[in-house]
Structure formats: C-alpha cells, structure tokens
PDB file of N, CA and C in Angstrom:
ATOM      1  N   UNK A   1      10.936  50.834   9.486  1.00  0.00           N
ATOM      2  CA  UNK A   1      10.529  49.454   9.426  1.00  0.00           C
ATOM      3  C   UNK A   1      11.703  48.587   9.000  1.00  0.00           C
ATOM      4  N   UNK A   2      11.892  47.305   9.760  1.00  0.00           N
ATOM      5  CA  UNK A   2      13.369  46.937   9.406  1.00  0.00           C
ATOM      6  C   UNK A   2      12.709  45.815   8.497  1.00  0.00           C
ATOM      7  N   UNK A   3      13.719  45.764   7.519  1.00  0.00           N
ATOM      8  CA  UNK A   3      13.490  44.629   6.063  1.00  0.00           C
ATOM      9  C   UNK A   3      13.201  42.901   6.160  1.00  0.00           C
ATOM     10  N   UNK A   4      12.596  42.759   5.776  1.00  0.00           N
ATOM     11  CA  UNK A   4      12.082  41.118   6.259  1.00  0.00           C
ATOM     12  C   UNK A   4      13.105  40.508   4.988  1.00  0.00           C
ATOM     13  N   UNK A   5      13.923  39.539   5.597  1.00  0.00           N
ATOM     14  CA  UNK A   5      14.829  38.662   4.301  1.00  0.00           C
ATOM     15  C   UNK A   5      14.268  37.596   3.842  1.00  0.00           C
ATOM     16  N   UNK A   6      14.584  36.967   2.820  1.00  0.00           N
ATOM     17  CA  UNK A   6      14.515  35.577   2.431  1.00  0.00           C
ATOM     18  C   UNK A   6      15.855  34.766   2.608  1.00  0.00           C
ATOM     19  N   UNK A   7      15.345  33.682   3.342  1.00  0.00           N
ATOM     20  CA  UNK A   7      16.792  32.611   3.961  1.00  0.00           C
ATOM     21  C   UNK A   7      16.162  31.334   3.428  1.00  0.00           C
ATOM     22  N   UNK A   8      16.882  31.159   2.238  1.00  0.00           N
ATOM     23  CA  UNK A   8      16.946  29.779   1.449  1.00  0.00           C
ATOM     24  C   UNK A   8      16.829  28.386   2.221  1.00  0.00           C
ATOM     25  N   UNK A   9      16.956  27.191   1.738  1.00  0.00           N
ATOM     26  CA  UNK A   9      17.605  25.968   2.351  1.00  0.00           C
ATOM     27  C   UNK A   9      16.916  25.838   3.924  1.00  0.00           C
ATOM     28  N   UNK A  10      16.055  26.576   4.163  1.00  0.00           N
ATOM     29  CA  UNK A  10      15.783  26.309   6.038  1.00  0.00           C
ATOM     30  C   UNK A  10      15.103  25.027   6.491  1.00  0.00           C
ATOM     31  N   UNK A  11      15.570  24.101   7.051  1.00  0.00           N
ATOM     32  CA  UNK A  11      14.421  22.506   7.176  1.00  0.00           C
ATOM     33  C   UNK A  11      13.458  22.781   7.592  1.00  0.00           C
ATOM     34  N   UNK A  12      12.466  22.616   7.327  1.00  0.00           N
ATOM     35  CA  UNK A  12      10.887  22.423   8.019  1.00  0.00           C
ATOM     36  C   UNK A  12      10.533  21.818   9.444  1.00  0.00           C
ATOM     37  N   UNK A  13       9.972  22.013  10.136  1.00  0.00           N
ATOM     38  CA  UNK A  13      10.091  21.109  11.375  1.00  0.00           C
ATOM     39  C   UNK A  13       8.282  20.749  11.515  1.00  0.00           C
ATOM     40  N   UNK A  14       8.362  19.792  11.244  1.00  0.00           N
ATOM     41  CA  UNK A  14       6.976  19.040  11.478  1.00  0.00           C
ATOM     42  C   UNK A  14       6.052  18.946  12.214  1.00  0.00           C
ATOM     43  N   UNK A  15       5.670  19.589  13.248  1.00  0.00           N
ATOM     44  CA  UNK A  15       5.105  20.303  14.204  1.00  0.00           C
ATOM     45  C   UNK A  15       3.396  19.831  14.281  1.00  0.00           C
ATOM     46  N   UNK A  16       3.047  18.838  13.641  1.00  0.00           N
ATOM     47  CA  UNK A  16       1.424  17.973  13.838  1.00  0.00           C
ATOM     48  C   UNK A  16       1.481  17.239  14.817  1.00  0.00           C
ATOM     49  N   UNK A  17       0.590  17.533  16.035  1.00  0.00           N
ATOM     50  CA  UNK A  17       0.194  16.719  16.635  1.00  0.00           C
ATOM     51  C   UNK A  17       1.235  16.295  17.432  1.00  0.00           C
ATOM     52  N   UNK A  18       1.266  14.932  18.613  1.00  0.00           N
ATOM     53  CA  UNK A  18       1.824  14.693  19.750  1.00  0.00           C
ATOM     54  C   UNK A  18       2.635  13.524  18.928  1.00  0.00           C
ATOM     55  N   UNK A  19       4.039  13.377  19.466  1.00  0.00           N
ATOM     56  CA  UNK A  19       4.570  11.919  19.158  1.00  0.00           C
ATOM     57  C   UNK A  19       3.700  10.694  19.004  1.00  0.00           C
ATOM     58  N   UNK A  20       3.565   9.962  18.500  1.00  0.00           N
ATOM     59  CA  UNK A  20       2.973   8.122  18.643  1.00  0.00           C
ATOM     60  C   UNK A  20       3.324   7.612  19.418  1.00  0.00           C
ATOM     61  N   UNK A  21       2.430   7.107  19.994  1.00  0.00           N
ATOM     62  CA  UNK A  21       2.777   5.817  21.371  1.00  0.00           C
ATOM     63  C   UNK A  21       4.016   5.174  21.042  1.00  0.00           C
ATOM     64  N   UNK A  22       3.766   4.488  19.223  1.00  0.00           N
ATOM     65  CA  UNK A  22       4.498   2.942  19.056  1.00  0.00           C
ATOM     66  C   UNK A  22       5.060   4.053  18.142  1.00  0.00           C
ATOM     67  N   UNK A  23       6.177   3.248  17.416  1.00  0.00           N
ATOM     68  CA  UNK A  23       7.131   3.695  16.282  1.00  0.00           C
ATOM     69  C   UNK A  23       7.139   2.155  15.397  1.00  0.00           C
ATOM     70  N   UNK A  24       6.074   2.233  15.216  1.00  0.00           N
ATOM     71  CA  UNK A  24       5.838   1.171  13.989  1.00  0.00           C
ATOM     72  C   UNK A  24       6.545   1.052  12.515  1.00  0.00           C
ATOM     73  N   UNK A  25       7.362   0.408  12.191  1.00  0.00           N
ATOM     74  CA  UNK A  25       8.239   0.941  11.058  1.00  0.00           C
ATOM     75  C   UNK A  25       7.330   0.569   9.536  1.00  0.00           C
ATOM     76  N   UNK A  26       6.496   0.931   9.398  1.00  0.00           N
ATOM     77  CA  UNK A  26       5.374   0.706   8.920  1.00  0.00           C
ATOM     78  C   UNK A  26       6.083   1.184   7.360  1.00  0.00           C
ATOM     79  N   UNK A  27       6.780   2.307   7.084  1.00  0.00           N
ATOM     80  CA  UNK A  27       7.686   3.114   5.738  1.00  0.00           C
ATOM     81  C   UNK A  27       8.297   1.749   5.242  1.00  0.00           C
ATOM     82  N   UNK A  28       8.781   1.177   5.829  1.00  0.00           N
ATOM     83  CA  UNK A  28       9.809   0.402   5.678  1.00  0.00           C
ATOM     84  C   UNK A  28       9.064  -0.933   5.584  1.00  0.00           C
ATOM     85  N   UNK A  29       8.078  -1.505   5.842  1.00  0.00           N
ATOM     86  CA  UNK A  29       7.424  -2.993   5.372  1.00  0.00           C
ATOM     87  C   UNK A  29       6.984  -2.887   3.719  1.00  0.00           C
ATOM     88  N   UNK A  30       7.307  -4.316   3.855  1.00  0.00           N
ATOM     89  CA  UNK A  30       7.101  -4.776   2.386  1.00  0.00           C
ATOM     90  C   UNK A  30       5.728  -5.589   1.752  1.00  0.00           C
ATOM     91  N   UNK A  31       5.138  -6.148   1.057  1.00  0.00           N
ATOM     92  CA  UNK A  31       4.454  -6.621   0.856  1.00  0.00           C
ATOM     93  C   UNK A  31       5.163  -8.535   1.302  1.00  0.00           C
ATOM     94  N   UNK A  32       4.045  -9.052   2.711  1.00  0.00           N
ATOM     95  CA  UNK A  32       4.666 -10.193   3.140  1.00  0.00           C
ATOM     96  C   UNK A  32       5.726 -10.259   4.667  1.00  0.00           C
ATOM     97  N   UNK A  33       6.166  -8.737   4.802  1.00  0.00           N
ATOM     98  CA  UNK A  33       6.234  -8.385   6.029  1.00  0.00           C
ATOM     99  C   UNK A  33       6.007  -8.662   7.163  1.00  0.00           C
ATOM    100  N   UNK A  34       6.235  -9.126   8.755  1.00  0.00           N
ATOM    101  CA  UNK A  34       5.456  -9.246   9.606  1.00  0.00           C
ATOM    102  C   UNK A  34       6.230  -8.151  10.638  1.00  0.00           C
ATOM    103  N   UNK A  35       5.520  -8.226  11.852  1.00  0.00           N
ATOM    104  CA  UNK A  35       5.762  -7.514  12.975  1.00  0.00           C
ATOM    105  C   UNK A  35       4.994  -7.500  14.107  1.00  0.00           C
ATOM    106  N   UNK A  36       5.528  -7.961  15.554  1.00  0.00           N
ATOM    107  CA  UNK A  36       4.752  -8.246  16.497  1.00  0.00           C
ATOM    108  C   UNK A  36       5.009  -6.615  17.446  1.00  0.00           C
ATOM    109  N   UNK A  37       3.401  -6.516  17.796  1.00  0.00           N
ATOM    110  CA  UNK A  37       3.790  -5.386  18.750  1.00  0.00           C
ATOM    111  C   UNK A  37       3.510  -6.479  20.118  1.00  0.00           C
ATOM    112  N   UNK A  38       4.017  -6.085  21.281  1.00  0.00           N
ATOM    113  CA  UNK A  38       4.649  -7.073  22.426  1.00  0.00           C
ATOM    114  C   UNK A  38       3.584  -6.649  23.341  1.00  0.00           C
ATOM    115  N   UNK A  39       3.083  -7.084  24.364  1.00  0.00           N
ATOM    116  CA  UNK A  39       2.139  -6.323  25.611  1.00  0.00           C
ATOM    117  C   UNK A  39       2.430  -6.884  26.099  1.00  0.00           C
ATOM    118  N   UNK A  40       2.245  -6.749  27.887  1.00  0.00           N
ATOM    119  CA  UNK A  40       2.685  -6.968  28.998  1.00  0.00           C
ATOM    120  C   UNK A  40       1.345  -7.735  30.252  1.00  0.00           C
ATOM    121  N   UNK A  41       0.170  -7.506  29.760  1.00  0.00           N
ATOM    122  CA  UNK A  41      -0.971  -8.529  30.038  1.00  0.00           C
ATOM    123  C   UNK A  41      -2.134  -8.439  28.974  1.00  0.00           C
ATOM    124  N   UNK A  42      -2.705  -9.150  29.764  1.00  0.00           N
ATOM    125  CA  UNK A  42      -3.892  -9.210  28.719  1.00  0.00           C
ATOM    126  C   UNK A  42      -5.450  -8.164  28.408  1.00  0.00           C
ATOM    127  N   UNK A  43      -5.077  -7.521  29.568  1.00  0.00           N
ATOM    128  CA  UNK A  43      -5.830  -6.241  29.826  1.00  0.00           C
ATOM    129  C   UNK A  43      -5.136  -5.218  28.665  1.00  0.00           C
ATOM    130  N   UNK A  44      -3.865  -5.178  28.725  1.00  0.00           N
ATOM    131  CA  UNK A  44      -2.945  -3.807  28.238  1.00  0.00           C
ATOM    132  C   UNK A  44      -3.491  -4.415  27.098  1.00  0.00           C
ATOM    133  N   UNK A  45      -3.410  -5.497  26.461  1.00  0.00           N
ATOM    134  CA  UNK A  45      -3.840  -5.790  24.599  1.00  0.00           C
ATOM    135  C   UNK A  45      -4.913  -5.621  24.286  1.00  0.00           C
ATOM    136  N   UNK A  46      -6.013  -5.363  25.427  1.00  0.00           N
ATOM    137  CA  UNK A  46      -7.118  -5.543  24.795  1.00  0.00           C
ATOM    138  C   UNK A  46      -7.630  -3.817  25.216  1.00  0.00           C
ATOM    139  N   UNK A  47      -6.715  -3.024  25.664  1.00  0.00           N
ATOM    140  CA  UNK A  47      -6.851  -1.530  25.879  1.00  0.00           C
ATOM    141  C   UNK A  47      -6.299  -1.145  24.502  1.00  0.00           C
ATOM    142  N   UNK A  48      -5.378  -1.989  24.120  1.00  0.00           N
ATOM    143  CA  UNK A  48      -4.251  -0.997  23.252  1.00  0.00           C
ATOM    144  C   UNK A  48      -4.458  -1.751  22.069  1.00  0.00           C
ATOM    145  N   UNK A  49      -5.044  -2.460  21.532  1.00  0.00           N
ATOM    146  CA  UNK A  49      -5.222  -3.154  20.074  1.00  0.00           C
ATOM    147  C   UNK A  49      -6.179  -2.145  19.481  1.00  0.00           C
ATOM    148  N   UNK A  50      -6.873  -1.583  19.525  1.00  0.00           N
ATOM    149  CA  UNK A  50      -7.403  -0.686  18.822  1.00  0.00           C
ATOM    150  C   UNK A  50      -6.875   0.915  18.287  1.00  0.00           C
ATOM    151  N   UNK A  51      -6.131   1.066  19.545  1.00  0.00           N
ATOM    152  CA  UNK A  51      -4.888   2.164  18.644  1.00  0.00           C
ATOM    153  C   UNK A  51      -4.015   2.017  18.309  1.00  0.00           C
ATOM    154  N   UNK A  52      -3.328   0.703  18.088  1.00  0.00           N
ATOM    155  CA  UNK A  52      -2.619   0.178  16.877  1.00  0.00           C
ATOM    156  C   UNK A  52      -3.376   0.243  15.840  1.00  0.00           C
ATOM    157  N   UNK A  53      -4.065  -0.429  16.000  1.00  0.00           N
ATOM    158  CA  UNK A  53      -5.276  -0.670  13.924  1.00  0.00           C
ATOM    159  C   UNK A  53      -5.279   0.831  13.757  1.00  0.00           C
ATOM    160  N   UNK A  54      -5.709   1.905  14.412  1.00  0.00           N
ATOM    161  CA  UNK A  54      -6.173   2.909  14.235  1.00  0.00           C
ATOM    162  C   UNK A  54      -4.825   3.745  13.682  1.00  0.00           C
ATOM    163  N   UNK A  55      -3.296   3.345  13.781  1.00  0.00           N
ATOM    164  CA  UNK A  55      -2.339   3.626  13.598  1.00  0.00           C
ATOM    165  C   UNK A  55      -2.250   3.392  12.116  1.00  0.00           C
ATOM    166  N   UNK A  56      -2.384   1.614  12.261  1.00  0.00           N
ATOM    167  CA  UNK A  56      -2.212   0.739  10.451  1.00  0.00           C
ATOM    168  C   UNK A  56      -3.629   1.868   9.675  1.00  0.00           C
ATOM    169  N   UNK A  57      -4.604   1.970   9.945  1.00  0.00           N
ATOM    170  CA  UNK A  57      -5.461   2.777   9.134  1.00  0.00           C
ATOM    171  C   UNK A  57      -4.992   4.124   8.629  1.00  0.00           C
ATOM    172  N   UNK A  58      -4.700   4.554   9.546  1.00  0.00           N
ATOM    173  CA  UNK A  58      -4.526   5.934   8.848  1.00  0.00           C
ATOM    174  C   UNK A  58      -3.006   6.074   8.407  1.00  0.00           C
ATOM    175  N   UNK A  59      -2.411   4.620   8.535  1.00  0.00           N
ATOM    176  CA  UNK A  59      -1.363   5.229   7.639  1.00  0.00           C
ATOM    177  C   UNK A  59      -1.724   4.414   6.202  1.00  0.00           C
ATOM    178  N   UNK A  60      -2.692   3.623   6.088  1.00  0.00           N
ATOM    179  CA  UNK A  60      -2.984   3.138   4.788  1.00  0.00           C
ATOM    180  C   UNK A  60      -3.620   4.256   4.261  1.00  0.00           C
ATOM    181  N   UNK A  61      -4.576   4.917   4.559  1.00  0.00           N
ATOM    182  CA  UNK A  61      -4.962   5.902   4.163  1.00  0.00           C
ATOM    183  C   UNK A  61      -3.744   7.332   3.991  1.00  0.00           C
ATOM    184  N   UNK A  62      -3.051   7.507   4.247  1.00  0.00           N
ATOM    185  CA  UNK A  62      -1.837   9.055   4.129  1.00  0.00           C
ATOM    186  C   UNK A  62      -0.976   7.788   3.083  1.00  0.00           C
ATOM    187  N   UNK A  63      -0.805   6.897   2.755  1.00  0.00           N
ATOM    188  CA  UNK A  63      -0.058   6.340   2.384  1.00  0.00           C
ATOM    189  C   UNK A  63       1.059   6.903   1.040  1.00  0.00           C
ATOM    190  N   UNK A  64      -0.228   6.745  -0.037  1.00  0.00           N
ATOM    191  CA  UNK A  64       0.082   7.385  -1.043  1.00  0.00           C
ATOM    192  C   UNK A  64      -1.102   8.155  -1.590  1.00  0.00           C
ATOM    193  N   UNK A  65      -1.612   9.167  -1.624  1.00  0.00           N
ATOM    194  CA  UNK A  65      -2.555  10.565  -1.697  1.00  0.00           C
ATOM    195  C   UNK A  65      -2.638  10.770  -3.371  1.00  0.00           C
ATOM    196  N   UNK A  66      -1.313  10.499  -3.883  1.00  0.00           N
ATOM    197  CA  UNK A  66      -1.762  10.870  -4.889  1.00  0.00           C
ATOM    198  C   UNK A  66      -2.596  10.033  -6.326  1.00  0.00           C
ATOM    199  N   UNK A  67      -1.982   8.293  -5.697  1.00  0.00           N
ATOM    200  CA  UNK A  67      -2.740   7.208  -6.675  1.00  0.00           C
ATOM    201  C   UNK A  67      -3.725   7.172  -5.924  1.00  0.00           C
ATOM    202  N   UNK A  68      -3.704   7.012  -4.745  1.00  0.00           N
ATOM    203  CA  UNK A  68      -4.847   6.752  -3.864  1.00  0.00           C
ATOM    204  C   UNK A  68      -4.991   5.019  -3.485  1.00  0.00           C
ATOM    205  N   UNK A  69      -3.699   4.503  -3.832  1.00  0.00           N
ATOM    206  CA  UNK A  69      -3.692   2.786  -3.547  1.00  0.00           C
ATOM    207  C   UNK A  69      -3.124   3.078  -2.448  1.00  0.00           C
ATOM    208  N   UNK A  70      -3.795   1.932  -1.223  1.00  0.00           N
ATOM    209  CA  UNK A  70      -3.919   2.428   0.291  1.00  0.00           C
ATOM    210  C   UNK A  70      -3.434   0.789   0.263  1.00  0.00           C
ATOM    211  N   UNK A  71      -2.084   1.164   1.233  1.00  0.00           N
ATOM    212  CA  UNK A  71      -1.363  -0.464   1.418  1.00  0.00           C
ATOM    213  C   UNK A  71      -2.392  -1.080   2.948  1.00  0.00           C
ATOM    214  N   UNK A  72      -2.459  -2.695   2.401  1.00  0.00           N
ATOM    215  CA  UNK A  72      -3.473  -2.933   3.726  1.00  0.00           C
ATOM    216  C   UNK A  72      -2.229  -3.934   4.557  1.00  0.00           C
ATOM    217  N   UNK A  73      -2.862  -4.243   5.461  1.00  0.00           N
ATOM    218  CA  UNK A  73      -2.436  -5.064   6.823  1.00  0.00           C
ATOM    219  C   UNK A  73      -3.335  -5.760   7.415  1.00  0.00           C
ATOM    220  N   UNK A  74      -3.303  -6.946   7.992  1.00  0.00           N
ATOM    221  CA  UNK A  74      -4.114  -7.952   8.551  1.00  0.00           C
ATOM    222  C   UNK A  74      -3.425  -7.802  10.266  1.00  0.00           C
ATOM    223  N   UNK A  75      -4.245  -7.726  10.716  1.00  0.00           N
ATOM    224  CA  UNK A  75      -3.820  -7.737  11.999  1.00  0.00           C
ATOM    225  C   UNK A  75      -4.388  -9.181  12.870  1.00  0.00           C
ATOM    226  N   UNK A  76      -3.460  -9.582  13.596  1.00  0.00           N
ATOM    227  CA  UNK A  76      -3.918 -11.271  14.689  1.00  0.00           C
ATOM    228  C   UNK A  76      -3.467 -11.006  16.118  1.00  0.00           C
ATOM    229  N   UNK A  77      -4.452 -11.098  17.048  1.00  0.00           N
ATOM    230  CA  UNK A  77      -4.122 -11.150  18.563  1.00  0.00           C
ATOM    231  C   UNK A  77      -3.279 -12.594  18.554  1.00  0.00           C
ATOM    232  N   UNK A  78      -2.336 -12.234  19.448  1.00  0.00           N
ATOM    233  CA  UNK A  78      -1.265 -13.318  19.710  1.00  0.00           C
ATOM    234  C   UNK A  78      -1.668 -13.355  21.667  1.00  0.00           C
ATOM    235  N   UNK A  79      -1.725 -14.606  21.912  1.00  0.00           N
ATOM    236  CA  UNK A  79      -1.991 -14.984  23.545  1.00  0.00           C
ATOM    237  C   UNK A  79      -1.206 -16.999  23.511  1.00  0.00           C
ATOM    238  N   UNK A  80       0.190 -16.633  24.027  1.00  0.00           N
ATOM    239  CA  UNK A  80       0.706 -17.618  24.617  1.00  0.00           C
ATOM    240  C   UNK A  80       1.380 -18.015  25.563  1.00  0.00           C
ATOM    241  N   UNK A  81       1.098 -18.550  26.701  1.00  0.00           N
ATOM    242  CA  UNK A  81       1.481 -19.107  28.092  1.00  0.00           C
ATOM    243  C   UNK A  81       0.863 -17.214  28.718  1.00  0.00           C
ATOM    244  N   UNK A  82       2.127 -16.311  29.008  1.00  0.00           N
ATOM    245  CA  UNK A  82       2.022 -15.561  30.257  1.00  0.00           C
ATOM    246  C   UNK A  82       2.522 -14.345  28.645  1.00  0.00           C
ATOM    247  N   UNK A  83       2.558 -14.798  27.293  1.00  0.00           N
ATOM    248  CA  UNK A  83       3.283 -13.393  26.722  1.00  0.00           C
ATOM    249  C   UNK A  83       2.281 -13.393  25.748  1.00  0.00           C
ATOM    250  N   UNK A  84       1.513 -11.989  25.245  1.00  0.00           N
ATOM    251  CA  UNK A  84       0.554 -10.875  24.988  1.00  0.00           C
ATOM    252  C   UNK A  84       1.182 -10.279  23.574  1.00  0.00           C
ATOM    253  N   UNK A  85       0.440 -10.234  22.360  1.00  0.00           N
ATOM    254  CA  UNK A  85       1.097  -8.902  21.449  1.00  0.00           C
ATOM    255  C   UNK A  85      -0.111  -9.270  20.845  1.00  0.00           C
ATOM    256  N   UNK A  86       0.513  -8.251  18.999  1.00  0.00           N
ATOM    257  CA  UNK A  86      -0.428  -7.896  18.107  1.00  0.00           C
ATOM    258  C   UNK A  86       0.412  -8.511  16.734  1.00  0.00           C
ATOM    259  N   UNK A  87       0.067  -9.150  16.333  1.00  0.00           N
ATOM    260  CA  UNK A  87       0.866  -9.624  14.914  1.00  0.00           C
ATOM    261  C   UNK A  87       0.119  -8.875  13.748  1.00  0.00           C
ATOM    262  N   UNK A  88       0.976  -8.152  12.963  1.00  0.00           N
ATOM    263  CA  UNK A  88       0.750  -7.246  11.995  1.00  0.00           C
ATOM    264  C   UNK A  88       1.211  -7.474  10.821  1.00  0.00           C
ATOM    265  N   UNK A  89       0.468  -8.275   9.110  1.00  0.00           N
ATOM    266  CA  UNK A  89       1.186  -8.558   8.494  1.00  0.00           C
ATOM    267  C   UNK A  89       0.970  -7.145   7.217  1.00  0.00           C
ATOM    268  N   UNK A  90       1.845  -6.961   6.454  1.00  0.00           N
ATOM    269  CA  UNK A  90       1.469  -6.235   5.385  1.00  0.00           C
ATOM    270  C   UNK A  90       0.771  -7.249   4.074  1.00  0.00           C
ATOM    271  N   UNK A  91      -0.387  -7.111   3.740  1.00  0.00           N
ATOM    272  CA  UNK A  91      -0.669  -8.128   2.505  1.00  0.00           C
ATOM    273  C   UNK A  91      -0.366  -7.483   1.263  1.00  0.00           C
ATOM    274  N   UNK A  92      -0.521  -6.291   1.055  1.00  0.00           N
ATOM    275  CA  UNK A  92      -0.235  -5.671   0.044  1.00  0.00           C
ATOM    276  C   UNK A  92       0.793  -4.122  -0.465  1.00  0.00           C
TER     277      UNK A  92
END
C-alpha cells in the first residue's frame, strides 16, 4: 500500500455552483454606495431584475454569518429615452 502524505500550504479551489451572470462588486460597496446594472431593452429588465435582487439577497444574507447583521440595498428600475438598468444603492 503506497503512503498517503500531508502537503501543507495547498489553495482551496472553490468549486460551488456555476459562475454569476453579473459580477456585482457588492464586497467592495459601502454604506451610500450606488451602482447601475445596464440592460439592453425593456423586456431583458424586466426578465433579469429579479435575479439581480435575488443576487443582493443572498449576499445580504452570506454576508456576515457570524453577527448575523445582513447589509441591505434598495433597488430602483431606471427607464430613460431608449437606455434600461437597475440602480442599486447600499443603505446600510
């Protein structure tokens, strides 16, 4: 039977689930923050505004696990002339 080793220092590779649509820099907002996600009609915003929120939720929720204070966000449909998004503020 050949000897199984221990190899220190090895990185982890994160391996949950499929990439995210968006790359929301969500780590990095502050309290007062904004950020527009952009769409391309008005169909695509009203397909895709709900798995954004569903994005801001569960990262308020994984946020911080161990106080259990869950950072929130206000979210606003944006519709002007021919250009489409999602305005995302951090409130807290």
């Amino acid at each position: 039977m050949n000897e199984i080793k221990i190899m220190k220092n090895v990185p982890y590779k994160d391996t949950r689930g499929r990439p995210g649509k968006y790359s929301l820099p969500l780590d990095s907002m502050e309290k007062g923050d904004y950020i527009e996600v952009p769409f391309n009609s008005k169909k695509e915003l009203n397909n895709e505004k709900a798995k954004v929120r569903q994005i801001l939720y569960r990262f308020s929720i994984n946020s911080n696990p161990i106080t259990s204070a869950r950072v929130k966000f206000k979210t606003v449909l944006l519709q002007e002339d021919n250009s489409y998004g999602l305005g995302i503020w951090r409130i807290n």
